[in-house]
Protein backbone atom coordinates (compact mmCIF):
# COMPACT_ATOMS: atom_id res chain seq x y z
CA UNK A 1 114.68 131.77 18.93
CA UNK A 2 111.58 129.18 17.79
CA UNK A 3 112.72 127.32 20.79
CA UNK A 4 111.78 130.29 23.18
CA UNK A 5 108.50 131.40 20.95
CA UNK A 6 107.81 127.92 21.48
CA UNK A 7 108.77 127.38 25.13
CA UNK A 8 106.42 130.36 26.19
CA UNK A 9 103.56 129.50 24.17
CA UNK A 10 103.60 125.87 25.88
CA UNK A 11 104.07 127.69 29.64
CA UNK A 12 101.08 129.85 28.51
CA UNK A 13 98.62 127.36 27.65
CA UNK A 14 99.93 125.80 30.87
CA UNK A 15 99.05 128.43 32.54
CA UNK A 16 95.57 128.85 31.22
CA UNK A 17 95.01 125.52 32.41
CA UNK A 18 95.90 126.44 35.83
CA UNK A 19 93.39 129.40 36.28
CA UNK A 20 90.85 127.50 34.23
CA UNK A 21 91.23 124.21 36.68
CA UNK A 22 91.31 125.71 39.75
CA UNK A 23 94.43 124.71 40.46
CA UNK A 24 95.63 128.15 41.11
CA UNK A 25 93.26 128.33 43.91
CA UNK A 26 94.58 127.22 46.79
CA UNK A 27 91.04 127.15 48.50
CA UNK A 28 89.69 124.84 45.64
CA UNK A 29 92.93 122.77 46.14
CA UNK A 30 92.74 122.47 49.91
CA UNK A 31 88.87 121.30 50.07
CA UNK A 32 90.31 118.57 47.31
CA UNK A 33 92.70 117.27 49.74
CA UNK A 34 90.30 116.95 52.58
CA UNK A 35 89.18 113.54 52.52
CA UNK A 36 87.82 114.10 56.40
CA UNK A 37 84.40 116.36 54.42
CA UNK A 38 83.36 113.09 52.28
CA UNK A 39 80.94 112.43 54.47
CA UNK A 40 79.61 115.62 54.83
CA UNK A 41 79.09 115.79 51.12
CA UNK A 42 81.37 118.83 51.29
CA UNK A 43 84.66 117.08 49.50
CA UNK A 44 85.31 118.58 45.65
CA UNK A 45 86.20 115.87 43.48
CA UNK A 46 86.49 118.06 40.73
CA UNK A 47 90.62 118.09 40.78
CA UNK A 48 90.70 114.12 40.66
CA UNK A 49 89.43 114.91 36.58
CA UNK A 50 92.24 117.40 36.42
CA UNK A 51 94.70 114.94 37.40
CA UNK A 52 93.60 112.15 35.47
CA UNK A 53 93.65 114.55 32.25
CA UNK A 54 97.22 115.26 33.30
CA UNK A 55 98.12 111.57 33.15
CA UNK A 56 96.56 110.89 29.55
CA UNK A 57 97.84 113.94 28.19
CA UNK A 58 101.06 113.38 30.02
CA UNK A 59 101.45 109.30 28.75
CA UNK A 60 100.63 110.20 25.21
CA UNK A 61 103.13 113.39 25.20
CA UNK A 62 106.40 111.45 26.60
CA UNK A 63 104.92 108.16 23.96
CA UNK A 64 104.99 110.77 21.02
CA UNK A 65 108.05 112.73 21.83
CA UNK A 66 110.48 109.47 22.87
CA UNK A 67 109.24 107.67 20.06
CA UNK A 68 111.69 110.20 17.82
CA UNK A 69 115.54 109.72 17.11
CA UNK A 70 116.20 112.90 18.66
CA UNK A 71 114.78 116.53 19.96
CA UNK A 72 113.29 118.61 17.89
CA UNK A 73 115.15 121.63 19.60
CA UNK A 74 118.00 119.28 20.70
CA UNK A 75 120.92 116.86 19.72
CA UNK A 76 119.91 114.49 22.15
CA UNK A 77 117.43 113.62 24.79
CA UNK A 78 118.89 114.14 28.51
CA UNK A 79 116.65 111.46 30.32
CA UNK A 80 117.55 110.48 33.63
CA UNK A 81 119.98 107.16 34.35
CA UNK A 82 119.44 106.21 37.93
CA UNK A 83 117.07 103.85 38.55
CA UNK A 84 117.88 102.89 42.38
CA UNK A 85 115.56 104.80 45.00
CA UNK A 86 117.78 106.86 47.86
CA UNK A 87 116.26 109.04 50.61
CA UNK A 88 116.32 112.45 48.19
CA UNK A 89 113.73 110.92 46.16
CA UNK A 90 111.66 109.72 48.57
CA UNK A 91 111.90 112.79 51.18
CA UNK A 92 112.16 115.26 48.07
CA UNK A 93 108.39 114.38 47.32
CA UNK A 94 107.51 113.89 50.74
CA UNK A 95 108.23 117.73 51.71
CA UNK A 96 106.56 118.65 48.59
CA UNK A 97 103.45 116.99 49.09
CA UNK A 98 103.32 118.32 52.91
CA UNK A 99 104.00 121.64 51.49
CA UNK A 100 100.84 121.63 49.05
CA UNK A 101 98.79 119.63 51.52
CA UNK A 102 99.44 122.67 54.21
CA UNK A 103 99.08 125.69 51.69
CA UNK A 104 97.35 124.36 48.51
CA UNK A 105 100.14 125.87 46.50
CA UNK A 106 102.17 123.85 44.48
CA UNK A 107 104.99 125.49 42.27
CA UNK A 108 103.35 126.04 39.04
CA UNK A 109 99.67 127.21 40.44
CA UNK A 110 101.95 129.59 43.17
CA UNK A 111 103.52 131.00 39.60
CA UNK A 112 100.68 131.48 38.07
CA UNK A 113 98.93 133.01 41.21
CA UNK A 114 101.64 135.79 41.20
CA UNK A 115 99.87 136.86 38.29
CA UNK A 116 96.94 137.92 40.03
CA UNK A 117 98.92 139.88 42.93
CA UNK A 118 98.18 136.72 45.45
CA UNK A 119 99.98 137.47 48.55
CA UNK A 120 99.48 134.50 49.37
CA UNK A 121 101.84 133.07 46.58
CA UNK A 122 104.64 135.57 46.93
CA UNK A 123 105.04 134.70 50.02
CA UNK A 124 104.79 130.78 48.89
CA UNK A 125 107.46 131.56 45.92
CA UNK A 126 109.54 133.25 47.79
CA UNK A 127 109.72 130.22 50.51
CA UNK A 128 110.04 127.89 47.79
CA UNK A 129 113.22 129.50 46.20
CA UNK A 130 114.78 129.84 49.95
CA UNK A 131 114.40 126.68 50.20
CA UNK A 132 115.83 125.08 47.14
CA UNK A 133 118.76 127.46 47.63
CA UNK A 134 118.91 126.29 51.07
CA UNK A 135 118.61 122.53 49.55
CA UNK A 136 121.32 123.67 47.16
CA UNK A 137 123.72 124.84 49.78
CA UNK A 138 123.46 121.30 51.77
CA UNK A 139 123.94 119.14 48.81
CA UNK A 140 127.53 121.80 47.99
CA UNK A 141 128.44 121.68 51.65
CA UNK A 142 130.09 118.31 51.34
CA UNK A 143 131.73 118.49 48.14
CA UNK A 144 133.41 121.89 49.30
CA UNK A 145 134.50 120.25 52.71
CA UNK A 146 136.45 117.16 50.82
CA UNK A 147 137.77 120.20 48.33
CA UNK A 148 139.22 122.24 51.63
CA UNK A 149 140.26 119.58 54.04
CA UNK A 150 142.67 116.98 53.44
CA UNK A 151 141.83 113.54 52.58
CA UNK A 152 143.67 111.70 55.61
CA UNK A 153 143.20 113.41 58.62
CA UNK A 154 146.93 112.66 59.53
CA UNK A 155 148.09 114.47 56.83
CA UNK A 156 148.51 118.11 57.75
């Protein structure tokens, strides 16, 4: 039960970040992706400190945490293994950043934008979670073929 007191607190101050960055602005995201109004003077820099607050807190966090023998909530850590880059993680992050560069939603501003009634976002959220189902289905669809059809062709 700590673990969940403790889950929600951390998604809450996450969340207060959000609104208090900007970052659940779409507007305020979009006009920080558009390098094109530099030289108009019109560009808002501001997100680039947002970011780079991210990273430090970010660095220091995963330093702290994987410096231990184990989770504090856990028996071990689940890190990930692969180390090899395939097309998923490259065109993974490349839809995502499209996606935020078109719409200046990202999943946890969109989230946290539902929480002010944004149309905008539910619309976002619920094209997000289409989507990952959608992303789920492909990545089942050929371990369910090899599970119906037989292995050798001949054989039938």
């Amino acid at each position: 039960m700590m673990a969940a007191f403790l889950q929600f607190g951390i998604g809450l101050v996450f969340g207060l970040g959000l609104v208090a960055s900007g970052m659940s602005n779409p507007a305020k995201v979009l006009n920080f992706l558009d390098f094109g109004a530099i030289p108009a003077g019109t560009w808002d820099p501001s997100l680039a400190f947002v970011m780079a607050g991210a990273v430090v807190v970010t660095y220091v966090g995963f330093r702290a945490v994987l410096s231990r023998s184990r989770p504090i909530f856990a028996e071990r850590f689940f890190l990930p293994t692969k180390r090899e880059l395939d097309l998923r993680i490259v065109v993974g992050p490349a839809i995502f950043g499209i996606g935020w560069g078109l719409v200046g939603f990202c999943p946890g501003p969109a989230f946290t934008a539902l929480g002010f009634g944004s149309r905008a976002a539910f619309i976002f959220v619920a094209a997000m979670l289409l989507g990952m189902g959608l992303a789920r289905l492909l990545s089942i669809l050929p371990r369910l073929s090899r599970l119906v059809a037989p292995a050798d062709p001949l054989e039938t």
